[in-house]
N, C-alpha and C. Protein backbone atom coordinates (compact mmCIF):
# COMPACT_ATOMS: atom_id res chain seq x y z
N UNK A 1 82.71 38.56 41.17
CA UNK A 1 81.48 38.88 41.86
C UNK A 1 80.32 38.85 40.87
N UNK A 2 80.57 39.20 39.73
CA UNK A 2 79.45 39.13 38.73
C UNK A 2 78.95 38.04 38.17
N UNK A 3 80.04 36.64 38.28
CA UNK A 3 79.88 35.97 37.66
C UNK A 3 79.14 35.17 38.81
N UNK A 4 79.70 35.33 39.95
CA UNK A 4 78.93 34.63 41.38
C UNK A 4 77.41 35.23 41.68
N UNK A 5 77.08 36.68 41.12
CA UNK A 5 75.81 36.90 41.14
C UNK A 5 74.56 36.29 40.40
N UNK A 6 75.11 35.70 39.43
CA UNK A 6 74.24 35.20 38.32
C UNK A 6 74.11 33.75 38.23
N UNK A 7 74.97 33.06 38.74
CA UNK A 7 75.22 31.76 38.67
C UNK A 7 74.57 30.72 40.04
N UNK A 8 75.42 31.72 40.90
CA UNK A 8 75.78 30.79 42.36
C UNK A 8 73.87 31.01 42.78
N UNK A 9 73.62 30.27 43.70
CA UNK A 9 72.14 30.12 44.15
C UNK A 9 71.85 31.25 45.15
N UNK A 10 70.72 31.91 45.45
CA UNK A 10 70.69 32.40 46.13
C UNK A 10 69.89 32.65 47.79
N UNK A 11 69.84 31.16 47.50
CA UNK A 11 69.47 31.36 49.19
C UNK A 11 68.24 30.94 49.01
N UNK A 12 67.99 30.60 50.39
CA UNK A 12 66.56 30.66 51.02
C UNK A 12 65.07 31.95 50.49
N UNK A 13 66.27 33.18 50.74
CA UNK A 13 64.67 34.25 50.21
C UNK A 13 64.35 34.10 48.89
N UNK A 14 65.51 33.93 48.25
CA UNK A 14 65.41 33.66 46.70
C UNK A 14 65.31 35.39 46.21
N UNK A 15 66.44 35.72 46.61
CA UNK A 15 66.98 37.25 46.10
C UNK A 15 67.71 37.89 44.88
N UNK A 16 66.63 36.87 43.73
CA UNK A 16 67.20 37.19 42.32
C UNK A 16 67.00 38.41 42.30
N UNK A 17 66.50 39.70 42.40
CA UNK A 17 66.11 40.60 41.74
C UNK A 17 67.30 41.58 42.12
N UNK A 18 67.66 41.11 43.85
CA UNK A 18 68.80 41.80 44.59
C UNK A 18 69.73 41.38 43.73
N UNK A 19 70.43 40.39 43.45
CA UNK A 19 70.97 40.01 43.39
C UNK A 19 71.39 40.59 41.49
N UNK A 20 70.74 40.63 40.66
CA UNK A 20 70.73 40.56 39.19
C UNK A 20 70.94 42.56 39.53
N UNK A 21 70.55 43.03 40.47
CA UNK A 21 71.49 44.58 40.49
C UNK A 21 72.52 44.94 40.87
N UNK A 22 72.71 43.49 41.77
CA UNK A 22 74.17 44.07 42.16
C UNK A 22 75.11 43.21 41.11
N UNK A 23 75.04 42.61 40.31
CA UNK A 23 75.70 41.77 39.31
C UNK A 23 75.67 43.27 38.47
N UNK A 24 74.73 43.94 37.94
CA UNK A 24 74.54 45.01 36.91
C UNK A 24 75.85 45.93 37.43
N UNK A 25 75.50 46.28 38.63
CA UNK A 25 76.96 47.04 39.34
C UNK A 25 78.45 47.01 39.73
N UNK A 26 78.04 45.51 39.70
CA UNK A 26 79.66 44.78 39.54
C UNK A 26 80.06 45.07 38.27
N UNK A 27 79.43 44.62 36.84
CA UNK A 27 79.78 44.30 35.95
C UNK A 27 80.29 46.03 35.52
N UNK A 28 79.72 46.95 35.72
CA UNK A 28 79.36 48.57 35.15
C UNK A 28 80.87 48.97 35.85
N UNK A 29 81.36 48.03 37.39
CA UNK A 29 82.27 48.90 37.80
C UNK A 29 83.38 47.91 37.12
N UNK A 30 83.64 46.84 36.90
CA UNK A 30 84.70 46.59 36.41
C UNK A 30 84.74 46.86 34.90
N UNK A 31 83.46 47.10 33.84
CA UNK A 31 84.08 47.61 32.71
C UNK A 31 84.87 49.25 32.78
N UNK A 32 84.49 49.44 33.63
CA UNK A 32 85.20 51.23 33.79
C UNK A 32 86.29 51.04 34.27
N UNK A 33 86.46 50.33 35.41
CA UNK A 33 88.35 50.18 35.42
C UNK A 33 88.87 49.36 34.41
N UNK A 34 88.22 48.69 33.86
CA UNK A 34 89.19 48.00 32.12
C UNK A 34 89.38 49.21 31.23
N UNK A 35 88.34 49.87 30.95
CA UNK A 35 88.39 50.89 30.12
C UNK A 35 89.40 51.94 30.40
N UNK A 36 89.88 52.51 31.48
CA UNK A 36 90.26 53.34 32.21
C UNK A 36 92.18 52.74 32.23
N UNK A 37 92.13 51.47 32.47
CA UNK A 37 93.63 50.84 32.49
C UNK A 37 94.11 51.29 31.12
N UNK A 38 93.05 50.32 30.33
CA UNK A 38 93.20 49.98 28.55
C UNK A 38 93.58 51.15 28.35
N UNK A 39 92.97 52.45 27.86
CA UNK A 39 93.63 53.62 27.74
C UNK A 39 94.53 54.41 27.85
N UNK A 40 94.63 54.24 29.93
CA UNK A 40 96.12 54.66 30.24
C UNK A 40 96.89 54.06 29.52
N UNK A 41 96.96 52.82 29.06
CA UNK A 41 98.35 51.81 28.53
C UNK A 41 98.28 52.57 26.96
N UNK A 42 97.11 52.43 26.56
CA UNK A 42 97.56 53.20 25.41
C UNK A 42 97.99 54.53 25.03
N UNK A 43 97.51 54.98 25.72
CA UNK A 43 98.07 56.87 25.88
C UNK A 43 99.95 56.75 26.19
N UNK A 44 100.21 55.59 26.94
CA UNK A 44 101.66 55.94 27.82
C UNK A 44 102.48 55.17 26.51
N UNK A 45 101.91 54.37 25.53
CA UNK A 45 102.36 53.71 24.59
C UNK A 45 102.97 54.51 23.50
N UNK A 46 101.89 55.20 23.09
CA UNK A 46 101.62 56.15 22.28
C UNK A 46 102.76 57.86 22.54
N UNK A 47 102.42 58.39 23.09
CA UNK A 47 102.95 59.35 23.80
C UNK A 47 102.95 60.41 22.66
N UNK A 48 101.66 60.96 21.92
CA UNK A 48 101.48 61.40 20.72
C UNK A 48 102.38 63.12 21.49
N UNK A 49 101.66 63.70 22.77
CA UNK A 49 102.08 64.89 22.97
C UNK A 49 102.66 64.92 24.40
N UNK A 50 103.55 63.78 24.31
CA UNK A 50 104.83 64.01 25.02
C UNK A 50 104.57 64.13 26.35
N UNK A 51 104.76 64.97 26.87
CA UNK A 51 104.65 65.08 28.88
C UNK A 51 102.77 66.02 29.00
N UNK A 52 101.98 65.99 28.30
CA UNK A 52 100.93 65.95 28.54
C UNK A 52 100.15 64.87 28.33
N UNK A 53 100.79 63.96 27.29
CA UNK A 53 100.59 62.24 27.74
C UNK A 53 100.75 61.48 28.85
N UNK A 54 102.10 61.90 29.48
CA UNK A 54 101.89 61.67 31.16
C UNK A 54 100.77 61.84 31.80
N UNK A 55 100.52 63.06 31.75
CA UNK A 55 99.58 63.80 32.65
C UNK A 55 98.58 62.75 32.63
N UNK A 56 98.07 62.82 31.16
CA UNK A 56 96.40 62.14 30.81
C UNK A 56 96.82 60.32 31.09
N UNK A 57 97.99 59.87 31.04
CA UNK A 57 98.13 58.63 31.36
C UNK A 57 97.84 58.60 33.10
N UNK A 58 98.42 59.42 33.81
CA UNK A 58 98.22 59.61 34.95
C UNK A 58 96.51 59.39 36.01
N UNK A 59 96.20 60.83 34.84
CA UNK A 59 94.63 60.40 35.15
C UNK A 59 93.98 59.40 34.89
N UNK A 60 94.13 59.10 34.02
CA UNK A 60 93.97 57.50 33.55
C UNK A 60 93.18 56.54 34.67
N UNK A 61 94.94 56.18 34.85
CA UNK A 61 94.98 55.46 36.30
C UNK A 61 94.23 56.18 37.26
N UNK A 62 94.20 57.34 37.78
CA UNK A 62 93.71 57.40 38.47
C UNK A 62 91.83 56.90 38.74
N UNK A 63 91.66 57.30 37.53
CA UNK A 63 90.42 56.86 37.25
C UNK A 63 90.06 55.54 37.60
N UNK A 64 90.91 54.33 36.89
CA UNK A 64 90.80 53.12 36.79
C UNK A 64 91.25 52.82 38.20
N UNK A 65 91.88 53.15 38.69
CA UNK A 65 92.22 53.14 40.45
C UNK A 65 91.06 53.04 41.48
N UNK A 66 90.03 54.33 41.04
CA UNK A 66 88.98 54.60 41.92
C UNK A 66 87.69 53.75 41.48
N UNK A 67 87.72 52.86 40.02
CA UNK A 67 86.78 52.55 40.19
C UNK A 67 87.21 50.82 40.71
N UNK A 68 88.27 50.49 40.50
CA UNK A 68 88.46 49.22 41.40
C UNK A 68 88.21 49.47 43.26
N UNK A 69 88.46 50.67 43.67
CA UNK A 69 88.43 50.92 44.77
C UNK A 69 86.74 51.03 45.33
N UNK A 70 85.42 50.98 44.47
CA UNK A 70 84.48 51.51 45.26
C UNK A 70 84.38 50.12 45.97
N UNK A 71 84.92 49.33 46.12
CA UNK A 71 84.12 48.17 47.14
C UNK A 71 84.45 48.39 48.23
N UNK A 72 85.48 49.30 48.64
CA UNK A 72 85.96 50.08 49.70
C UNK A 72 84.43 50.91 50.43
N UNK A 73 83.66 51.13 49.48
CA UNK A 73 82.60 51.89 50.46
C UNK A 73 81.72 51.30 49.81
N UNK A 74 81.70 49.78 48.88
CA UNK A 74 80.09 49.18 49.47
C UNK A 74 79.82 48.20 50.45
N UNK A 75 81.43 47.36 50.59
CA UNK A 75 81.26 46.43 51.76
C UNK A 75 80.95 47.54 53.49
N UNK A 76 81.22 48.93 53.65
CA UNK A 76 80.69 49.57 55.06
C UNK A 76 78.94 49.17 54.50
N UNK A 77 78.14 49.99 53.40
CA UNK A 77 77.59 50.29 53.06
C UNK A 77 76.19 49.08 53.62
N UNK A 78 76.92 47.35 52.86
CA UNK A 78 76.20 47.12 53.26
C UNK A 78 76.08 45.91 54.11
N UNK A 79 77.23 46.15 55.16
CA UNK A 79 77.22 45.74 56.56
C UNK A 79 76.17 46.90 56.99
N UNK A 80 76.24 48.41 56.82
CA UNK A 80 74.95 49.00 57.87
C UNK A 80 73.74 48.50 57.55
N UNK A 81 73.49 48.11 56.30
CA UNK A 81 72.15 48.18 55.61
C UNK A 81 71.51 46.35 56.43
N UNK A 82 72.30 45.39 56.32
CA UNK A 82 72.52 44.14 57.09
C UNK A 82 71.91 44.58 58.78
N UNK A 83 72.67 45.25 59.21
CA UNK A 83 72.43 45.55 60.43
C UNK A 83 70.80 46.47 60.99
N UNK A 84 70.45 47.36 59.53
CA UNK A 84 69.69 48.11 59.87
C UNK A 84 68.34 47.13 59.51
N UNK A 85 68.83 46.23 58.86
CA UNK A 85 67.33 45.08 58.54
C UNK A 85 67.38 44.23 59.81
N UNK A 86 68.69 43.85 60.35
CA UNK A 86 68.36 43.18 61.64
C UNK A 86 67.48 43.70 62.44
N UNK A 87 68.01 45.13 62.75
CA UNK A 87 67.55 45.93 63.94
C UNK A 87 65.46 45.71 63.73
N UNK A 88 64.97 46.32 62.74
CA UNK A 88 63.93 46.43 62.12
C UNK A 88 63.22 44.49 62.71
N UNK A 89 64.27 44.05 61.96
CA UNK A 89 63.38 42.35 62.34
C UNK A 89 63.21 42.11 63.85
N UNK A 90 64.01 42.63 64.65
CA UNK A 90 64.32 42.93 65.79
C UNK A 90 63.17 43.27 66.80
N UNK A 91 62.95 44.79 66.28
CA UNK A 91 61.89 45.25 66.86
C UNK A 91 60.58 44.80 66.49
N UNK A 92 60.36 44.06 65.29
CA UNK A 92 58.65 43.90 64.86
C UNK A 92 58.27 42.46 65.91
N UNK A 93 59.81 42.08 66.67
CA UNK A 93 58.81 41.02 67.69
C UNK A 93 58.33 41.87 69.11
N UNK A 94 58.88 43.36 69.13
CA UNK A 94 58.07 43.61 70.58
C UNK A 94 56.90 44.28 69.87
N UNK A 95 56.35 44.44 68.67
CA UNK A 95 55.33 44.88 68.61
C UNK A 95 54.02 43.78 68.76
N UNK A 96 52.94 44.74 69.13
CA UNK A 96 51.86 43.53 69.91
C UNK A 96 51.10 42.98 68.19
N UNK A 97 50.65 41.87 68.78
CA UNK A 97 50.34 41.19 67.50
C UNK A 97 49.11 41.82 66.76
N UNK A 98 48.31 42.59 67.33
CA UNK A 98 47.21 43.25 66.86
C UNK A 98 47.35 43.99 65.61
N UNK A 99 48.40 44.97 66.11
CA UNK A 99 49.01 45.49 64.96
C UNK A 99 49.67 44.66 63.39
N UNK A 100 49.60 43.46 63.44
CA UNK A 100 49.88 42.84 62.37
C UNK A 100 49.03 42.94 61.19
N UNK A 101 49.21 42.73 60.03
CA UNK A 101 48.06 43.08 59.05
C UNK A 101 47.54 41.03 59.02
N UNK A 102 45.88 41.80 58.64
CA UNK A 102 45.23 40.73 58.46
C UNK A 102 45.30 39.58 57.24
């Protein structure tokens, strides 16, 4: 996704600016689940203090788990946000044209 944010074209509006934050957020969430794996593996490698190395290998993962998982709540996030710009484009055609800025 990061590499498709920066590269791939973006359209008609020309939504670099969108686009170069959500690349920043891609990139921020997959170095934290690398970081988060990398560690667990080394903690479970290591096993300096034994079955509290579990533990912290455990969390680990868990960590690195949740941050592969947030796309789980940005793809809802921004299907509403999609929808809530439709709605908006939506309504500015029953408004009367007067109201338009000059």
């Amino acid at each position: 996704a990061f590499y498709l944010s920066l590269i791939v074209g973006t359209g008609a509006q020309n939504a670099q600016f969108i686009m170069t934050l959500f690349a920043i957020v891609s990139m921020d969430t997959t170095l934290f689940a690398y970081y988060y794996f990398w560690r667990a593996l080394l903690i479970i490698r290591r096993k300096a203090r034994g079955d509290e190395s579990v533990a912290l290998h455990s969390q680990a993962m868990a960590a690195g788990t949740f941050y592969t998982m947030t796309i789980l709540f940005q793809r809802p996030m921004q299907m509403i946000m999609i929808v809530v710009r439709r709605c908006v484009l939506m309504t500015a055609w029953l408004l009367p044209e007067s109201w338009a800025f000059a």
